[in-house]
Each structure stands twice: as structure tokens, then as C-alpha cells.
C-alpha atoms as a PDB file:
ATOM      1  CA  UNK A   1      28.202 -12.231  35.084  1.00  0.00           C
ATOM      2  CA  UNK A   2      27.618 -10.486  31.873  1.00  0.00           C
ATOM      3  CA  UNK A   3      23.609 -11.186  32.075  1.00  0.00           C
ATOM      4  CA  UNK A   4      23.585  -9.613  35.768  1.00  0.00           C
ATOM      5  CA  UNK A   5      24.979  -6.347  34.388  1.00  0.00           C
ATOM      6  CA  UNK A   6      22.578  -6.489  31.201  1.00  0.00           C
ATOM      7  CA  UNK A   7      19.586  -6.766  33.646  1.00  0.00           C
ATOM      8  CA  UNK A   8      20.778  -3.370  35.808  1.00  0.00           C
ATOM      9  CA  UNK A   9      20.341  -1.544  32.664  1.00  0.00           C
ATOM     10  CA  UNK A  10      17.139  -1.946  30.872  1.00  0.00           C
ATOM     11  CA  UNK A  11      16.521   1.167  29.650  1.00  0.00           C
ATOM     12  CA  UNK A  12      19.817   0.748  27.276  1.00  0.00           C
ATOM     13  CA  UNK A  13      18.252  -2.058  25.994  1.00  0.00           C
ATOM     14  CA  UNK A  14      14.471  -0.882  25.813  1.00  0.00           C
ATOM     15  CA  UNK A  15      15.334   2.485  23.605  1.00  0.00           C
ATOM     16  CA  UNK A  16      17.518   1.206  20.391  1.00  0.00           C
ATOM     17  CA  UNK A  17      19.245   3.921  18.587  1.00  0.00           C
ATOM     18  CA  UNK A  18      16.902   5.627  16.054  1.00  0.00           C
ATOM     19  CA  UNK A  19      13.378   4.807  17.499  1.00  0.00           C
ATOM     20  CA  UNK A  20      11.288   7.302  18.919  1.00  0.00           C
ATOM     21  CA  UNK A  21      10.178   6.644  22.657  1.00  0.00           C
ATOM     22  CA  UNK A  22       7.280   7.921  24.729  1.00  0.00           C
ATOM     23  CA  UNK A  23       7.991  11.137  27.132  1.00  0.00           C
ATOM     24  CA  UNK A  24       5.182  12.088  29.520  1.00  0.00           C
ATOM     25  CA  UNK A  25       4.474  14.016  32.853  1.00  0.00           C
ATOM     26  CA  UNK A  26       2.583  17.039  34.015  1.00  0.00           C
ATOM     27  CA  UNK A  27       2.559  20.435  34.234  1.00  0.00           C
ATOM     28  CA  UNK A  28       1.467  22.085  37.539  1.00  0.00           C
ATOM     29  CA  UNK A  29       1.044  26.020  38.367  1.00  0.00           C
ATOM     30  CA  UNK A  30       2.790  28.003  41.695  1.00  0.00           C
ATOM     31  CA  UNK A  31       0.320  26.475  43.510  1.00  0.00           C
ATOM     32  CA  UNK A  32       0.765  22.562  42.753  1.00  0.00           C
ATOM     33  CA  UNK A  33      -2.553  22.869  40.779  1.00  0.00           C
ATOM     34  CA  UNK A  34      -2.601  20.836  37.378  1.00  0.00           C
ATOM     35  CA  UNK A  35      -2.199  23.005  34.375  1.00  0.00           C
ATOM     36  CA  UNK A  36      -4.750  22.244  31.847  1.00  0.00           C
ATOM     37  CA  UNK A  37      -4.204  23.425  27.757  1.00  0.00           C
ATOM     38  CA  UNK A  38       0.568  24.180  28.566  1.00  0.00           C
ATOM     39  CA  UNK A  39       1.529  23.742  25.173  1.00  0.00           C
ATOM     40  CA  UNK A  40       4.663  20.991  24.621  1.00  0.00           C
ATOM     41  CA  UNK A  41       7.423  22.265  22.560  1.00  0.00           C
ATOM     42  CA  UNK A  42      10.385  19.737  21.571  1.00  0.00           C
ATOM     43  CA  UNK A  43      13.693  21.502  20.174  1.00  0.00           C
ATOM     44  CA  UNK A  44      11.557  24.971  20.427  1.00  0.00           C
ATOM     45  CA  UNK A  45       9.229  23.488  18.106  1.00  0.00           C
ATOM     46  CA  UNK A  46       5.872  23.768  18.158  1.00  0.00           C
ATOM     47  CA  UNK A  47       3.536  20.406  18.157  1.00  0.00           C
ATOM     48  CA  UNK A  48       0.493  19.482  18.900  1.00  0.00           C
ATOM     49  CA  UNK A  49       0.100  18.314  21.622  1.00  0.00           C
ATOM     50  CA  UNK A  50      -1.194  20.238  24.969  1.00  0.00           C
ATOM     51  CA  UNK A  51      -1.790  19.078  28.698  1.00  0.00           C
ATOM     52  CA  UNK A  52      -5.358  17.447  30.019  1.00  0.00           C
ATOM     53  CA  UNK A  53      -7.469  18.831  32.110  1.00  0.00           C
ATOM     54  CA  UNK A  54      -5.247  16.733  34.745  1.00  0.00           C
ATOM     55  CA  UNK A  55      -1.998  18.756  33.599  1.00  0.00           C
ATOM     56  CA  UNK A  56      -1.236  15.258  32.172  1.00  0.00           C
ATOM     57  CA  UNK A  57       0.500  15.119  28.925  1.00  0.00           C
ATOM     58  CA  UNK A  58       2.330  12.526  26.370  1.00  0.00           C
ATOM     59  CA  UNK A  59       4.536  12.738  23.409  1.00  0.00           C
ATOM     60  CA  UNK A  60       6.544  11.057  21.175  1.00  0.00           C
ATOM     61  CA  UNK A  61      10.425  12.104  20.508  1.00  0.00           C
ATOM     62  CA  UNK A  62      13.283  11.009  19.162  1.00  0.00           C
ATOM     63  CA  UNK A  63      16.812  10.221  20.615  1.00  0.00           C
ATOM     64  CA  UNK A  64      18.648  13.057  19.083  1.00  0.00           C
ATOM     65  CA  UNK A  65      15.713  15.540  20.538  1.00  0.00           C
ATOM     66  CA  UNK A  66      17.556  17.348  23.316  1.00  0.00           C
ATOM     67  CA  UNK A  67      14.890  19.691  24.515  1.00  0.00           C
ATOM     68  CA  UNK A  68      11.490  19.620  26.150  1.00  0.00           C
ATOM     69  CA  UNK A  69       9.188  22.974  27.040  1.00  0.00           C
ATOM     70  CA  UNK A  70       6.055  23.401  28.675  1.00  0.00           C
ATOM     71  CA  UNK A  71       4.771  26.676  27.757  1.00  0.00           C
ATOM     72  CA  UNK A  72       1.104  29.034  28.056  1.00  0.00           C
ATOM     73  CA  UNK A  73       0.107  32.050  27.039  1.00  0.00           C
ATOM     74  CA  UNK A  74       0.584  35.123  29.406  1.00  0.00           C
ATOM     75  CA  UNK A  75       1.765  32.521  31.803  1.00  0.00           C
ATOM     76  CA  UNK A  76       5.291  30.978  31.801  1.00  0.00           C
ATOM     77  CA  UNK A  77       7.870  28.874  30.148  1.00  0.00           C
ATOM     78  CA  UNK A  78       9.453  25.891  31.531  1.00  0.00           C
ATOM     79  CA  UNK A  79      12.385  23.882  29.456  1.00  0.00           C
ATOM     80  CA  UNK A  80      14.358  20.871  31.294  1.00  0.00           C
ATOM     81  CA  UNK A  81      16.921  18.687  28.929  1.00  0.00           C
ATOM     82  CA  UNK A  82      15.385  15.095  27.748  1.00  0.00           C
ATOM     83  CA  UNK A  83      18.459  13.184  28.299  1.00  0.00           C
ATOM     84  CA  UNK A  84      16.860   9.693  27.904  1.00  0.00           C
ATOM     85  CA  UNK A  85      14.040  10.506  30.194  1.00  0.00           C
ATOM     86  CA  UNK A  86      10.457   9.241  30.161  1.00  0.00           C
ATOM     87  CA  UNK A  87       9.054  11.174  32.664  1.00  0.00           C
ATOM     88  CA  UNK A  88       9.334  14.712  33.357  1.00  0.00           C
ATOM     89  CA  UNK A  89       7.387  16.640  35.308  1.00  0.00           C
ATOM     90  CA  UNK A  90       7.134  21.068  34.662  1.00  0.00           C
ATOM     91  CA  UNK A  91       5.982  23.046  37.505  1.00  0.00           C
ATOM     92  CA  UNK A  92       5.025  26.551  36.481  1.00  0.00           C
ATOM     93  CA  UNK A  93       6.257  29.028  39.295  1.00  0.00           C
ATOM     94  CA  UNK A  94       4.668  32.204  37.520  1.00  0.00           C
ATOM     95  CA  UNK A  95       1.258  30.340  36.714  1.00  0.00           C
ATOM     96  CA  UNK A  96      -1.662  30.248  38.685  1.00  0.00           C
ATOM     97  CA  UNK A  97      -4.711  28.607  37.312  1.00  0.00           C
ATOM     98  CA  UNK A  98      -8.317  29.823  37.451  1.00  0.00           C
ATOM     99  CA  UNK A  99     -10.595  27.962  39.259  1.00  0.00           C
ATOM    100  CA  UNK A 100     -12.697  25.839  36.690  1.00  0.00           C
ATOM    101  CA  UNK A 101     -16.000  26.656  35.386  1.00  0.00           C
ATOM    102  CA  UNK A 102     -18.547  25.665  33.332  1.00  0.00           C
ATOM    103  CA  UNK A 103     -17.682  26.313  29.495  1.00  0.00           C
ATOM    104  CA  UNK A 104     -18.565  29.041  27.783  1.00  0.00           C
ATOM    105  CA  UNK A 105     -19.983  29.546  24.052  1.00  0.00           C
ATOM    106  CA  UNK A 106     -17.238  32.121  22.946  1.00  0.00           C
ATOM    107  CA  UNK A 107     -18.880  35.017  20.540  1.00  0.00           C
ATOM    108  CA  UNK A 108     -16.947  35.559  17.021  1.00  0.00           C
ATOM    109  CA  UNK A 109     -14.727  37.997  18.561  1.00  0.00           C
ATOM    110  CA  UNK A 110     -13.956  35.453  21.246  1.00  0.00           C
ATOM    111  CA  UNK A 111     -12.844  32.884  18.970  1.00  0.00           C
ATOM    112  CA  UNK A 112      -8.676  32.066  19.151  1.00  0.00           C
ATOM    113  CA  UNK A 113      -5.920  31.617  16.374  1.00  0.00           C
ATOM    114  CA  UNK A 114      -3.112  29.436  17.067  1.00  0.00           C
ATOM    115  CA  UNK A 115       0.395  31.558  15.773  1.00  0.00           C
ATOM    116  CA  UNK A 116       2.573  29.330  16.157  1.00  0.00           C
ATOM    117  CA  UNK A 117       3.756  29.256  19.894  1.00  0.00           C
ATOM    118  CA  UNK A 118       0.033  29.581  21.735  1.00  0.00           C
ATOM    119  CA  UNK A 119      -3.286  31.105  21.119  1.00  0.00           C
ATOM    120  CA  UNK A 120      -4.388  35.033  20.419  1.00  0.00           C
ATOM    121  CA  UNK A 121      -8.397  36.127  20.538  1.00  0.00           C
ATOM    122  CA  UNK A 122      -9.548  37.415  16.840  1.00  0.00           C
ATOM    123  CA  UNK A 123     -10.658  40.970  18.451  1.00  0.00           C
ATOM    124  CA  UNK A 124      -6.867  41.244  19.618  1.00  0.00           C
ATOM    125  CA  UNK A 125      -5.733  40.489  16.003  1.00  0.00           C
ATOM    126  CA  UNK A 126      -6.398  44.374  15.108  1.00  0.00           C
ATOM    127  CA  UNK A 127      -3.382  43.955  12.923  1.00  0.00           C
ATOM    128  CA  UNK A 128      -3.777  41.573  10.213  1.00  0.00           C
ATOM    129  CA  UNK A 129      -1.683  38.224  10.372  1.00  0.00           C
ATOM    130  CA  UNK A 130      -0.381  38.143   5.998  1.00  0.00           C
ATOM    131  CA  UNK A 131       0.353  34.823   5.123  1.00  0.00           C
ATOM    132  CA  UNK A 132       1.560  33.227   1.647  1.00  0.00           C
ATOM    133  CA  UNK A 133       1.464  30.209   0.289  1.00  0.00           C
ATOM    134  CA  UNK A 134       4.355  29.591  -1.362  1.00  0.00           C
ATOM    135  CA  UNK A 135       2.957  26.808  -3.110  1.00  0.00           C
ATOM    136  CA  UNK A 136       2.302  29.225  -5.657  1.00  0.00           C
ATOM    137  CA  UNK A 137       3.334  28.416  -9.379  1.00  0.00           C
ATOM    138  CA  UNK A 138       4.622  32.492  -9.662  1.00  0.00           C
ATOM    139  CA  UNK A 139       6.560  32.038  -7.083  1.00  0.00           C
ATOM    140  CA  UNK A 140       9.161  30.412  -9.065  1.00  0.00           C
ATOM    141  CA  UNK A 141      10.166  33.666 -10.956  1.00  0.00           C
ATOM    142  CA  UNK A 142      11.769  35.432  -7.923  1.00  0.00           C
ATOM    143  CA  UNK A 143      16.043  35.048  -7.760  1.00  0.00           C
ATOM    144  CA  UNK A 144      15.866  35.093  -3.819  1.00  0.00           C
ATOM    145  CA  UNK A 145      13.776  35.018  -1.057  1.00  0.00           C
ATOM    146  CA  UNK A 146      14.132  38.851  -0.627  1.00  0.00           C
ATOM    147  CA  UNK A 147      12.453  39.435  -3.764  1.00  0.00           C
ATOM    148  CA  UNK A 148       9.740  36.637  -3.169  1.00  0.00           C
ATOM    149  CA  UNK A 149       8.888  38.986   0.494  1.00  0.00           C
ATOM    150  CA  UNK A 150       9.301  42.009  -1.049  1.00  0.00           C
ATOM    151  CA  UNK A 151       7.002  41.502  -3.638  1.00  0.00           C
ATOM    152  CA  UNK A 152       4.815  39.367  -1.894  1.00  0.00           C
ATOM    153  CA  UNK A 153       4.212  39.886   1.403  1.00  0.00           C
ATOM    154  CA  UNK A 154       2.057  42.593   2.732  1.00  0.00           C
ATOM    155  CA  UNK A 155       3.468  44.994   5.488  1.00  0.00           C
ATOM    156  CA  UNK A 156       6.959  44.224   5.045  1.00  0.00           C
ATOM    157  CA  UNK A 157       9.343  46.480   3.694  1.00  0.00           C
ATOM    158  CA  UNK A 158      12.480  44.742   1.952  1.00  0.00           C
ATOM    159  CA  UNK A 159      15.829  47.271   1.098  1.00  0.00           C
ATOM    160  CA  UNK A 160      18.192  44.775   0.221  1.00  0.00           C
ATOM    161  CA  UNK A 161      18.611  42.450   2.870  1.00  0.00           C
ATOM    162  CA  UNK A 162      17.864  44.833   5.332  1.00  0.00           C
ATOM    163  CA  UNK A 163      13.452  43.447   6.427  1.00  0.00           C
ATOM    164  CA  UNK A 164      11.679  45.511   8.551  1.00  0.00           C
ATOM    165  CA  UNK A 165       8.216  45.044   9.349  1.00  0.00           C
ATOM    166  CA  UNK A 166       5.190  48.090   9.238  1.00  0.00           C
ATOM    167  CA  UNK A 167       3.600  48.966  12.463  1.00  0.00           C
ATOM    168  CA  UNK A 168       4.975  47.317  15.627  1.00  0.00           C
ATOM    169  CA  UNK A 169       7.045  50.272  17.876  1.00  0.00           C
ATOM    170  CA  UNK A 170      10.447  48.810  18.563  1.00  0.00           C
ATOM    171  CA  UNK A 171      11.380  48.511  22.628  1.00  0.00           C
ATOM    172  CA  UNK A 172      15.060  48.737  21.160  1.00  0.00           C
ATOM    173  CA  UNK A 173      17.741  50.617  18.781  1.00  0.00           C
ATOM    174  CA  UNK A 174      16.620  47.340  16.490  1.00  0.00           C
ATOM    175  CA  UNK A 175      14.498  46.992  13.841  1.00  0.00           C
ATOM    176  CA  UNK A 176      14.699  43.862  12.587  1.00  0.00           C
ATOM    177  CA  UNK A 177      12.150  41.411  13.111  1.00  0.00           C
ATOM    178  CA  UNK A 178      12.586  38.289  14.661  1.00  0.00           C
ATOM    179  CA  UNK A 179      12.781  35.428  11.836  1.00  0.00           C
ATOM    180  CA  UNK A 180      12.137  31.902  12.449  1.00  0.00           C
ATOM    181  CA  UNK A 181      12.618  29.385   9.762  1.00  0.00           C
ATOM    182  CA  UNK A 182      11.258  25.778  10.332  1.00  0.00           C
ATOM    183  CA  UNK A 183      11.160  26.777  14.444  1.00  0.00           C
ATOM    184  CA  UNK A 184      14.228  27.816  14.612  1.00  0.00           C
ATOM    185  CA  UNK A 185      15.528  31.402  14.984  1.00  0.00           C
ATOM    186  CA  UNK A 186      17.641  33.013  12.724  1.00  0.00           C
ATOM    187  CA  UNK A 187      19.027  36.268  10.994  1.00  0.00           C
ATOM    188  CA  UNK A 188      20.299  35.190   8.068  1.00  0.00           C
ATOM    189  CA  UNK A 189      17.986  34.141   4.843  1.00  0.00           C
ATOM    190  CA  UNK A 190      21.025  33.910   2.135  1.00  0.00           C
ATOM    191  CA  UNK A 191      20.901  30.004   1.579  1.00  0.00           C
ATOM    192  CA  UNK A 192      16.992  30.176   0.867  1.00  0.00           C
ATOM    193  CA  UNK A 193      15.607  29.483  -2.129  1.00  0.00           C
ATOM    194  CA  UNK A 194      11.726  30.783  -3.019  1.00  0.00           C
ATOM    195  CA  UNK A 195      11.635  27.031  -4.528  1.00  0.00           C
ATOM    196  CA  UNK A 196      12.645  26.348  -0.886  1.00  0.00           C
ATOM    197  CA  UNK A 197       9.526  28.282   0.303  1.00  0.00           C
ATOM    198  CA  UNK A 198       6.107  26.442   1.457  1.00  0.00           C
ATOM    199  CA  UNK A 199       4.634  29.350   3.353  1.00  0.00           C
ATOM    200  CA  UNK A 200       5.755  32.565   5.158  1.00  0.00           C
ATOM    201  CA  UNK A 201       4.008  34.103   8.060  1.00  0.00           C
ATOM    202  CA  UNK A 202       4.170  37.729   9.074  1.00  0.00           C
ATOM    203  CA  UNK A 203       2.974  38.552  13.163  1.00  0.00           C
ATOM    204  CA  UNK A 204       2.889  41.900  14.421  1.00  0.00           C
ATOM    205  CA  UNK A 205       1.158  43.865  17.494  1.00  0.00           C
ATOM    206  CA  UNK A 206      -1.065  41.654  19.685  1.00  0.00           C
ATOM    207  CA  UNK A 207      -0.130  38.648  17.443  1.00  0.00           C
ATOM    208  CA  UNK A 208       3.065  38.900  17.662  1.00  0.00           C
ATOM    209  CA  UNK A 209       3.093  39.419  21.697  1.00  0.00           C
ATOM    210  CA  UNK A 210       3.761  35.698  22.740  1.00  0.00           C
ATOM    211  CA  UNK A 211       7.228  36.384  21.679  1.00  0.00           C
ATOM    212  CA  UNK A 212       7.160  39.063  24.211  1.00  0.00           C
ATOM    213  CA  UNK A 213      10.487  41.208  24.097  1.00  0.00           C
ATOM    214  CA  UNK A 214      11.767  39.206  20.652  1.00  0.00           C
ATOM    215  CA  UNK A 215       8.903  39.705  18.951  1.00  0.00           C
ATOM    216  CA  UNK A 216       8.420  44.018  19.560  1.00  0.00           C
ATOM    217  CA  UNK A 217       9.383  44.319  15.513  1.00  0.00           C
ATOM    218  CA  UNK A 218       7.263  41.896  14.306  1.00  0.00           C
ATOM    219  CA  UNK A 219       8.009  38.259  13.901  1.00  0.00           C
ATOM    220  CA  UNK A 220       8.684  36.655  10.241  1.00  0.00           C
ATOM    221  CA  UNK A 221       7.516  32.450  10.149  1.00  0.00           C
ATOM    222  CA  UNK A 222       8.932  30.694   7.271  1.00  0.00           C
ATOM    223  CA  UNK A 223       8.609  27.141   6.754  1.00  0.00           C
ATOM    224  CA  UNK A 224      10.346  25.132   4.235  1.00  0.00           C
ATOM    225  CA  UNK A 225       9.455  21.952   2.135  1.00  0.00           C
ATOM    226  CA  UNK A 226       9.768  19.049   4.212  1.00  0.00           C
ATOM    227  CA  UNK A 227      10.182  20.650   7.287  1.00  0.00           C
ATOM    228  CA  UNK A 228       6.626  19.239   8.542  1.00  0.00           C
ATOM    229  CA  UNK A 229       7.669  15.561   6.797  1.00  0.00           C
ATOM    230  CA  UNK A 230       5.062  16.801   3.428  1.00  0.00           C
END
């Protein structure tokens, strides 16, 4: 009796608790056509992997990872809950695919930059992306993060805790940039420590567009130590 209900639940028995399993599907536009190049995003976070030519996709997650997105640039955004499954399929309603052609060599200008969620082109990039590494020895000698941004990176103006970014028009009565710290959104940089710090990112104008609405003051990327598993 006890084997007859084991066998009508295999996948119980398939994914033990801790181990990663394989999730795969595809990603099709309005139009049922295969997406090719959707970005996959687990837990809002970005990865690397991206859908075939065939819209086909397949990546690796773990049991506690809740969320799944299928996302492209100036296109759409598609989440569905994981929930133990191993296929799931995204269809695309605001996406319609151009009809393939042969490649093209892309001129400098051409040439895209991956910012974290998707692509921009460099001629779009007329505001410069500053980075830091904050692998940086000085780096050390700041009390707080604040300091660390204020004093070291460009376009950012720091008045206590108050960050605002140079440039970008705001579409609201807010200033504040959007912050993300290890892919996940946040307002609140008190329990940072520049020690804490392995590089901070600062997107504005065109670069800073595929956060569309969140992302009209300028978006802040900070990633921590250990965050990427180095």
C-alpha cells in the first residue's frame, strides 16, 4: 500500500531538499512566434542565461527560488511563480518579433552593453555609465557607504543620506534614485559597510531606461562580497 502511494508521487522523491533542479520552457511573442535573446531572471536577478533562437531556454534553480521572469528590452516582462515546476512556458503579449535576417556586422557605435537587466547600444550611452571597484585598498578609510559614494562616485551628489543622481529629469515629486543592492531593491543603505562594497554602478538617461518609470532618477547598482558566490 505504502509503495503504490510512493510511486503517484515521483517528483517528491526526484527533487530532495537543498539540490538545485533543472527549469526550462520557452518564450513566445503576441503572435505565438519563438522569442529569441528574453533574458531569464530568477528572484529579479539577473543571470545569464537568454532564450535560443527557438525561444527555448534552460536553467538551474534552487528550491527556495520562488520566482521566474522572462524579460527583453523595449519589449515586455513576464514573471509566473516556480512552485516545484520544471517546465514553464512565457508568452509575451506586448512582443512581436522581427522577421529574421541575415546578421549584421554592427559598427562601434552599434556595439551593446549589458546593465544589468538587458542590453543598451554605446551611441545611446551619451551619459557615461561610472563604475567603482570597490576592491580598492583606499576604500577602507571611508566610515560609511555615504562617504565611500560621495567621494567616489562621479555624478552623484551625497547630503547626508539624502543621494541624488546629476542629470536624469525626474517624471515625479521624487528624487531619489532607484538603489539595488545584490538585485534587490532597496532605500535604505545604513547596514552597509564600504568593506562590504565589491563594486557600485551608477545608470542614468538612456542607460538607465530599462527600468522605465523606476529608473527616471537614475539607478544606483551595488553589489556586495559574496553576493555572486566570489
Amino acid at each position: 500500500m505504502m509503495s503504490a502511494l510512493l510511486a503517484g508521487i515521483p517528483d517528491l522523491q526526484a527533487q530532495k531538499p537543498g539540490k538545485k533542479f533543472t527549469v526550462s520552457g520557452t518564450v513566445v511573442d503576441a503572435n505565438n512566434n519563438p522569442v529569441s535573446g528574453a533574458y531569464i531572471l530568477i528572484n529579479n536577478k539577473n543571470t545569464d542565461v537568454q532564450t535560443d533562437p527557438k525561444g527555448f531556454y534552460k536553467i538551474k534553480v534552487r528550491p527556495s527560488d520562488t520566482l521566474i521572469t522572462a524579460f527583453i528590452m523595449n519589449g515586455g516582462l513576464k514573471e509566473e511563480l516556480i512552485n516545484g515546476r520544471t517546465t514553464i512556458n512565457f508568452k509575451l503579449s506586448g512582443v512581436i518579433s522581427p522577421v529574421a535576417s541575415k546578421p549584421e556586422i554592427k559598427k562601434d557605435d552599434e556595439l551593446e552593453y549589458n546593465i544589468g537587466y538587458g542590453t543598451v547600444k554605446k551611441k545611446e550611452m551619451t551619459t557615461t555609465v561610472g563604475k567603482i571597484n570597490g576592491t580598492n585598498k583606499k576604500y577602507a578609510s571611508y566610515t560609511n557607504i555615504y562617504e565611500m559614494i560621495k567621494g567616489e562616485v562621479p555624478g552623484v551628489h551625497v547630503a547626508g543620506k539624502k543621494i541624488t543622481i546629476q542629470g536624469p529629469t525626474s517624471l515625479n515629486l521624487s528624487t531619489d534614485p532607484l538603489i539595488i543592492v545584490n538585485g534587490i531593491e532597496t532605500n535604505n543603505l545604513d547596514d552597509i559597510s564600504p568593506l562590504q562594497v565589491k563594486s557600485i554602478e551608477v545608470l542614468k538617461g538612456a542607460a538607465a531606461s530599462i527600468y522605465g518609470s523606476r529608473g527616471a532618477n537614475g539607478v544606483i547598482i551595488i553589489t556586495l562580497f559574496g553576493s555572486d558566490g566570489k
